[in-house]
C-alpha atoms as a PDB file:
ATOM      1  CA  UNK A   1      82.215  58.194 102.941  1.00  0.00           C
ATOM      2  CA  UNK A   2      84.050  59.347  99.550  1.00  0.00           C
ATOM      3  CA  UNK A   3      83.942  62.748 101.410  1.00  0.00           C
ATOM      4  CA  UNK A   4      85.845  61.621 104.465  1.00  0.00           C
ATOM      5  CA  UNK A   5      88.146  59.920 102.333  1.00  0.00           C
ATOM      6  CA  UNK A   6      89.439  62.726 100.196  1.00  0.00           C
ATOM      7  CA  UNK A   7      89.545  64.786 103.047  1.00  0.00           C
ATOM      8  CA  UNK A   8      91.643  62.215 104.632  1.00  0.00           C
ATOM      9  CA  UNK A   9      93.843  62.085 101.426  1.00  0.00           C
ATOM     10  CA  UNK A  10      93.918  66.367 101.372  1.00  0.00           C
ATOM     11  CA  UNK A  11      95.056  66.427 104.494  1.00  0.00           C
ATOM     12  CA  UNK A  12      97.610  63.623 104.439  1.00  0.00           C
ATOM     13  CA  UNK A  13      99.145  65.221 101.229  1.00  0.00           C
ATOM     14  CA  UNK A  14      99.444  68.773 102.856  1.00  0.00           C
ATOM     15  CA  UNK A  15     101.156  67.281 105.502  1.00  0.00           C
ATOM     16  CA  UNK A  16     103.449  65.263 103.841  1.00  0.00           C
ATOM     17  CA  UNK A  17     104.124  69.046 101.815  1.00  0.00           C
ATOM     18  CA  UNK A  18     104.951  71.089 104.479  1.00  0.00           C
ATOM     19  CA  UNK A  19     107.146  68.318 106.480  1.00  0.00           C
ATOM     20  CA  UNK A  20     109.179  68.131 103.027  1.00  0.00           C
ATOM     21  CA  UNK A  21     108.929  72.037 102.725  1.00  0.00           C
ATOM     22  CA  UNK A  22     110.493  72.342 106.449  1.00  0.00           C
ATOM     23  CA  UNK A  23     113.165  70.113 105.796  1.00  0.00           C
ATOM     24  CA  UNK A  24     114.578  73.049 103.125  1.00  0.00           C
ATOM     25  CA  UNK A  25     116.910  75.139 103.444  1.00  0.00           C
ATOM     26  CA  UNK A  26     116.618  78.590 102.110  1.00  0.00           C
ATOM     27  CA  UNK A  27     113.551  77.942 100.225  1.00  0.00           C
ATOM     28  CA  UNK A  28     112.571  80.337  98.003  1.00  0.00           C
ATOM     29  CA  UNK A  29     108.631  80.371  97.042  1.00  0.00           C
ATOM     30  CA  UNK A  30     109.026  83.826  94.709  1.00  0.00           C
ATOM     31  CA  UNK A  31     107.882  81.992  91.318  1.00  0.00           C
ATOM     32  CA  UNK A  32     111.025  82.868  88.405  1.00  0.00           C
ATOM     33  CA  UNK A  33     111.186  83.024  84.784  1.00  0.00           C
ATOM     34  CA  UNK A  34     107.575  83.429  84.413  1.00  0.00           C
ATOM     35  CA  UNK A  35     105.976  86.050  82.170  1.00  0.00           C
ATOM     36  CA  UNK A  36     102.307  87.197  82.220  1.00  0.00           C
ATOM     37  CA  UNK A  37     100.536  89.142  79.252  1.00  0.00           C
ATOM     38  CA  UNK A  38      97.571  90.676  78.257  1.00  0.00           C
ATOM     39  CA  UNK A  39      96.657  91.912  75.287  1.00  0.00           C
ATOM     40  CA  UNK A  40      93.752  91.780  71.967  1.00  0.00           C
ATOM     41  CA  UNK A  41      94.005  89.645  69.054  1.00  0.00           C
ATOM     42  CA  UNK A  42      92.426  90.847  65.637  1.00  0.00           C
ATOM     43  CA  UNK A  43      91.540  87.538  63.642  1.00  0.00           C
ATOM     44  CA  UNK A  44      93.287  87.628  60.503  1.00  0.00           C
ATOM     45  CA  UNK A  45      90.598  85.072  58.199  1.00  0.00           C
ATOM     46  CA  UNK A  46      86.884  85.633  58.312  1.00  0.00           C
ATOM     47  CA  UNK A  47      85.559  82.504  59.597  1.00  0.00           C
ATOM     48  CA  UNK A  48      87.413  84.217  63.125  1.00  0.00           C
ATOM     49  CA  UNK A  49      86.146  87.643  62.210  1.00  0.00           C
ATOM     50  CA  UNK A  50      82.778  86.564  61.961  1.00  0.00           C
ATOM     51  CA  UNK A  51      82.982  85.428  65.005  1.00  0.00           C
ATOM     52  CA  UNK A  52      84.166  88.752  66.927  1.00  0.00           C
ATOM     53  CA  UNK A  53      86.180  91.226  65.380  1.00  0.00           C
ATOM     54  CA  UNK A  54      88.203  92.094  68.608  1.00  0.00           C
ATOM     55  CA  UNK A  55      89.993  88.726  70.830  1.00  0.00           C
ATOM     56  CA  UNK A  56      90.580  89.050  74.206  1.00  0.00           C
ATOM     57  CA  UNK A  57      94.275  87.420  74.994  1.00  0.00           C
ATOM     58  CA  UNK A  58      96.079  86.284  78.387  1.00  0.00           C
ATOM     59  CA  UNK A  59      99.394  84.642  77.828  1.00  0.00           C
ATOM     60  CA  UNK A  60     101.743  83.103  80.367  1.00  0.00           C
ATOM     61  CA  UNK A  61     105.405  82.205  79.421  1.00  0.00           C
ATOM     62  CA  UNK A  62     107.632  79.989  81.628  1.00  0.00           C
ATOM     63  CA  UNK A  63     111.533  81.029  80.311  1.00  0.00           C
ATOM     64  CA  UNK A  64     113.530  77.503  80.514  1.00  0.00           C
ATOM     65  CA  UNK A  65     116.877  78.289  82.597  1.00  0.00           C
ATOM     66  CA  UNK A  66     119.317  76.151  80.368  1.00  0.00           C
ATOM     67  CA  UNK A  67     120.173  78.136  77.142  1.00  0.00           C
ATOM     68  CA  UNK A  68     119.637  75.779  74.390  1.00  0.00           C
ATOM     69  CA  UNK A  69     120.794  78.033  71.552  1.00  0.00           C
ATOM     70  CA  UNK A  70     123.300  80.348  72.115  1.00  0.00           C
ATOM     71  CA  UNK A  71     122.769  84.022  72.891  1.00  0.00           C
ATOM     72  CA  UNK A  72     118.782  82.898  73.163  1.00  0.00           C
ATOM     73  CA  UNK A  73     115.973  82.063  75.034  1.00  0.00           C
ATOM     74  CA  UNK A  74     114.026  79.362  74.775  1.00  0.00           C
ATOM     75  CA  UNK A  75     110.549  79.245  76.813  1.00  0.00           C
ATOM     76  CA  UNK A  76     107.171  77.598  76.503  1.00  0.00           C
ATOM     77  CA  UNK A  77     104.006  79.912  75.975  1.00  0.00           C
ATOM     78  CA  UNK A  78     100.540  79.067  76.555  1.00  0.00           C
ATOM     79  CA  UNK A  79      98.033  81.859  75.350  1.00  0.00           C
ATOM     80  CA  UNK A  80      93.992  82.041  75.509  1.00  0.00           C
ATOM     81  CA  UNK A  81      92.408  83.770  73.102  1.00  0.00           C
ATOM     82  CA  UNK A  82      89.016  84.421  73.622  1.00  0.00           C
ATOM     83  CA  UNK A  83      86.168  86.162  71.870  1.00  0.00           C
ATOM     84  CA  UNK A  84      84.973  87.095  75.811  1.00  0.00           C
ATOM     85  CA  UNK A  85      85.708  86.593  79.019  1.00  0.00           C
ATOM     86  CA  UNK A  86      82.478  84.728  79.930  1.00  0.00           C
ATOM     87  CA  UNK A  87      84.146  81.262  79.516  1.00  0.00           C
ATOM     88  CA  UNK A  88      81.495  80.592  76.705  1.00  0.00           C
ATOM     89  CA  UNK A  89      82.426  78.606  73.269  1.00  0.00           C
ATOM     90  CA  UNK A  90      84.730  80.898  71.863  1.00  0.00           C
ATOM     91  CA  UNK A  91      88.160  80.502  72.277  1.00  0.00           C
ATOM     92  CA  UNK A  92      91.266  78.901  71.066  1.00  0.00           C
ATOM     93  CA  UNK A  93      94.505  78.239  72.702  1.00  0.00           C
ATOM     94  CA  UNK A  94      98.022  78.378  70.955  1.00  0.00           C
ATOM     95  CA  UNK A  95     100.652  76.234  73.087  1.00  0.00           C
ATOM     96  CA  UNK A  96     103.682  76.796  71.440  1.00  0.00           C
ATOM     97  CA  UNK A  97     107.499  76.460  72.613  1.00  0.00           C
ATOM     98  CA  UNK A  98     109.702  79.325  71.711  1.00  0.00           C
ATOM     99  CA  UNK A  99     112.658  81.041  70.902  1.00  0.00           C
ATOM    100  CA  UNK A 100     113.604  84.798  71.666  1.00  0.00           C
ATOM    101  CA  UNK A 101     116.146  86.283  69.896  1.00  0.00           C
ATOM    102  CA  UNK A 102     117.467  89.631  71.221  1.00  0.00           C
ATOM    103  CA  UNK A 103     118.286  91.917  68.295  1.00  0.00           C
ATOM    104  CA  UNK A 104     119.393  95.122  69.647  1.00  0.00           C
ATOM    105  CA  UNK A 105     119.762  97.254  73.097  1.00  0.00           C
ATOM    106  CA  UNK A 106     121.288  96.712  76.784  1.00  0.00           C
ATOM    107  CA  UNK A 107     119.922  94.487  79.052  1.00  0.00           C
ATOM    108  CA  UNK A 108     116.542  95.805  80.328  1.00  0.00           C
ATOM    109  CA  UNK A 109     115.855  97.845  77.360  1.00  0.00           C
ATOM    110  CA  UNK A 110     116.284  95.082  74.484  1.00  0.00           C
ATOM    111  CA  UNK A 111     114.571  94.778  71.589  1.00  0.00           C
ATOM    112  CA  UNK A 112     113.794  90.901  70.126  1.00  0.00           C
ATOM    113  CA  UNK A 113     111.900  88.379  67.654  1.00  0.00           C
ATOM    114  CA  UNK A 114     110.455  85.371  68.705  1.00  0.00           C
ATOM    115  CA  UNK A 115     109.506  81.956  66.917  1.00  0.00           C
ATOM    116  CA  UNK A 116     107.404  79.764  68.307  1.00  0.00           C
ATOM    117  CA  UNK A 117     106.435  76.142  67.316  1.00  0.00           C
ATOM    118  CA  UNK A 118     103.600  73.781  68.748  1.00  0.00           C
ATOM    119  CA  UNK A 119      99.870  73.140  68.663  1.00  0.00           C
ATOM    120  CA  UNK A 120      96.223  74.939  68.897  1.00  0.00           C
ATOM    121  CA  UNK A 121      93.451  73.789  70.773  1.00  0.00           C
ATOM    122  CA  UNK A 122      90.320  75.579  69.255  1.00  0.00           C
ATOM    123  CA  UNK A 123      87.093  75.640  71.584  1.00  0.00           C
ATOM    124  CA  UNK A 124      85.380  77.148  69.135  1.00  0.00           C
ATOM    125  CA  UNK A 125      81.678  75.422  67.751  1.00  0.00           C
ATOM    126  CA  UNK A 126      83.312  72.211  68.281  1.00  0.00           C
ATOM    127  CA  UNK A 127      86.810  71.099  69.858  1.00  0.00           C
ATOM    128  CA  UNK A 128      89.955  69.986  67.767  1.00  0.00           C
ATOM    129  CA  UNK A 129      93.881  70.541  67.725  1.00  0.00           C
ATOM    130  CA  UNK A 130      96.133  71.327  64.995  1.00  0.00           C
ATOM    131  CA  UNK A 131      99.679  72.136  64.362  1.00  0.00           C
ATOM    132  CA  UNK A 132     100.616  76.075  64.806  1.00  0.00           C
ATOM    133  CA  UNK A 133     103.233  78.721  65.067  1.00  0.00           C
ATOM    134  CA  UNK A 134     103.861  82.153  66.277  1.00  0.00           C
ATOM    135  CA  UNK A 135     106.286  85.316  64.876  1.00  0.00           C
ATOM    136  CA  UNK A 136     106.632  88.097  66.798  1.00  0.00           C
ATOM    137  CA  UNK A 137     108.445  91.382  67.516  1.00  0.00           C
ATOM    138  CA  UNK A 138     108.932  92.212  71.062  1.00  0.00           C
ATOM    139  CA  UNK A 139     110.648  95.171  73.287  1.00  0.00           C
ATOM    140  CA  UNK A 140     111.204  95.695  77.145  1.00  0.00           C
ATOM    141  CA  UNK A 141     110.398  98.896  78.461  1.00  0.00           C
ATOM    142  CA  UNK A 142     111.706  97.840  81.660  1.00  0.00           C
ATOM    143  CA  UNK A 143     113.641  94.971  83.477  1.00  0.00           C
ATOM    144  CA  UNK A 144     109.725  93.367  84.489  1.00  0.00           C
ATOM    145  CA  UNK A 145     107.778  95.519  81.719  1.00  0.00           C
ATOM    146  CA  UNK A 146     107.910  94.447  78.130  1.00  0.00           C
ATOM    147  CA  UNK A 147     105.094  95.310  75.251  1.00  0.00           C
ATOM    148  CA  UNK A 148     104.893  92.882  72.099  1.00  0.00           C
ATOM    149  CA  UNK A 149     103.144  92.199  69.133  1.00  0.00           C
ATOM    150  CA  UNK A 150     102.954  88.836  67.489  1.00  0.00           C
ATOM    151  CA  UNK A 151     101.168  87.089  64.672  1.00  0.00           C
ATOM    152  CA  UNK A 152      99.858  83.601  65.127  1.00  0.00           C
ATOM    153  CA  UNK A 153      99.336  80.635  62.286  1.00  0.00           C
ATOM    154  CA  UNK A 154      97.764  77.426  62.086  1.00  0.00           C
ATOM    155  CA  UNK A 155      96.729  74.760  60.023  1.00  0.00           C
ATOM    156  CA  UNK A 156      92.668  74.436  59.654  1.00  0.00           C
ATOM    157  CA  UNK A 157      90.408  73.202  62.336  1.00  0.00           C
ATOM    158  CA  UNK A 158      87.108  71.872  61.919  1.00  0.00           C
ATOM    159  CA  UNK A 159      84.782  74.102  60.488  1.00  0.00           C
ATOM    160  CA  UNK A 160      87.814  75.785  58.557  1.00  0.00           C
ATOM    161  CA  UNK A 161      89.277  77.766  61.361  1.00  0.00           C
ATOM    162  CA  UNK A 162      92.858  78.834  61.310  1.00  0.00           C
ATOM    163  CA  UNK A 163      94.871  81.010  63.803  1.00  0.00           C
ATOM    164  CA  UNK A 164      95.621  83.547  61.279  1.00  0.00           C
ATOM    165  CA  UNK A 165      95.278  86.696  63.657  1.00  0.00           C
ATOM    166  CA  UNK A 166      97.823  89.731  65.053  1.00  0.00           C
ATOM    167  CA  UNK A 167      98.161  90.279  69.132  1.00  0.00           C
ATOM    168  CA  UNK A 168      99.483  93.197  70.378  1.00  0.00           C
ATOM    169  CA  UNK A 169     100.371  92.547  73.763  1.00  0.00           C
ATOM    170  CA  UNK A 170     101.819  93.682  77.417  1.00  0.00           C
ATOM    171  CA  UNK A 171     103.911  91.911  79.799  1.00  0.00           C
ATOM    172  CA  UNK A 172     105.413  92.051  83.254  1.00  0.00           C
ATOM    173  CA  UNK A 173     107.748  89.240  83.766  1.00  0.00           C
ATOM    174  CA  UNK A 174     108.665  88.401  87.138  1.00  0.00           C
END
């Protein structure tokens, strides 16, 4: 009976979705302002190290439209750092809102530093958030194509873990 019932409430809910899709004029479903990475992470303390020496790293960025400090962007970042990509106990995830600010170049070839400000989720041999940051030096190669390299901070976790560790990292922002 539950089974029917979501089923019921699926299919009500896509058709509510597309009725309120068709009713829009020049939709546009081509996602903006989004960023993807990929990159490694070396852990910069030794409780991380022991760990794994290398981090696997997948970031996504969502750039905000509004400017909120001149001649910047501003964009939230949500990163996971893992020590594989098994989806074991291993990982921690920095989710940090950001400023870029662009240093040198045209547009499409720029060169920039970024600040970032939030929290850390560790997954680690037990769960638990904590304050953290990012730094990071960044350059596009292209208008979608950019490579990056930042270094993340944090205060400790259980177990004494801390973000300390340096990503290099590339993008392709859409």
């Amino acid at each position: 009976m539950k089974r029917l019932q979501g089923l019921i409430s699926v299919g009500a809910l896509a058709l509510m979705t597309g009725s309120a899709m068709a009713q829009i004029e020049n939709f546009d479903p081509t996602p903006y302002n989004f960023s993807f990475r990929f990159g490694i992470v070396m852990p910069g303390t030794d409780p991380l190290r022991e760990i794994e020496n290398n981090w696997l790293s997948i970031g996504i960025d969502y750039t905000f439209s509004k400017q909120y400090v001149k001649g910047s962007e501003t964009y939230l970042s949500i990163d996971w750092i893992g020590k594989s990509g098994s989806g074991e106990k291993g990982s921690y995830w920095p989710i940090l809102v950001n400023q870029k600010f662009f240093t040198a170049g045209q547009e499409d070839a720029r060169t920039y530093i970024t600040v970032g400000v939030g929290v850390v989720n560790f997954n680690v041999s037990s769960s638990d958030t904590v304050f953290g940051g990012r730094l990071g030096f960044g350059v596009e190669l292209s208008r979608q194509i950019f490579a990056e390299a930042s270094y993340f901070a944090s205060d400790a976790a259980k177990g004494g873990l801390r973000a300390q560790s340096f990503g290099a990292y590339i993008g392709y922002r859409f």
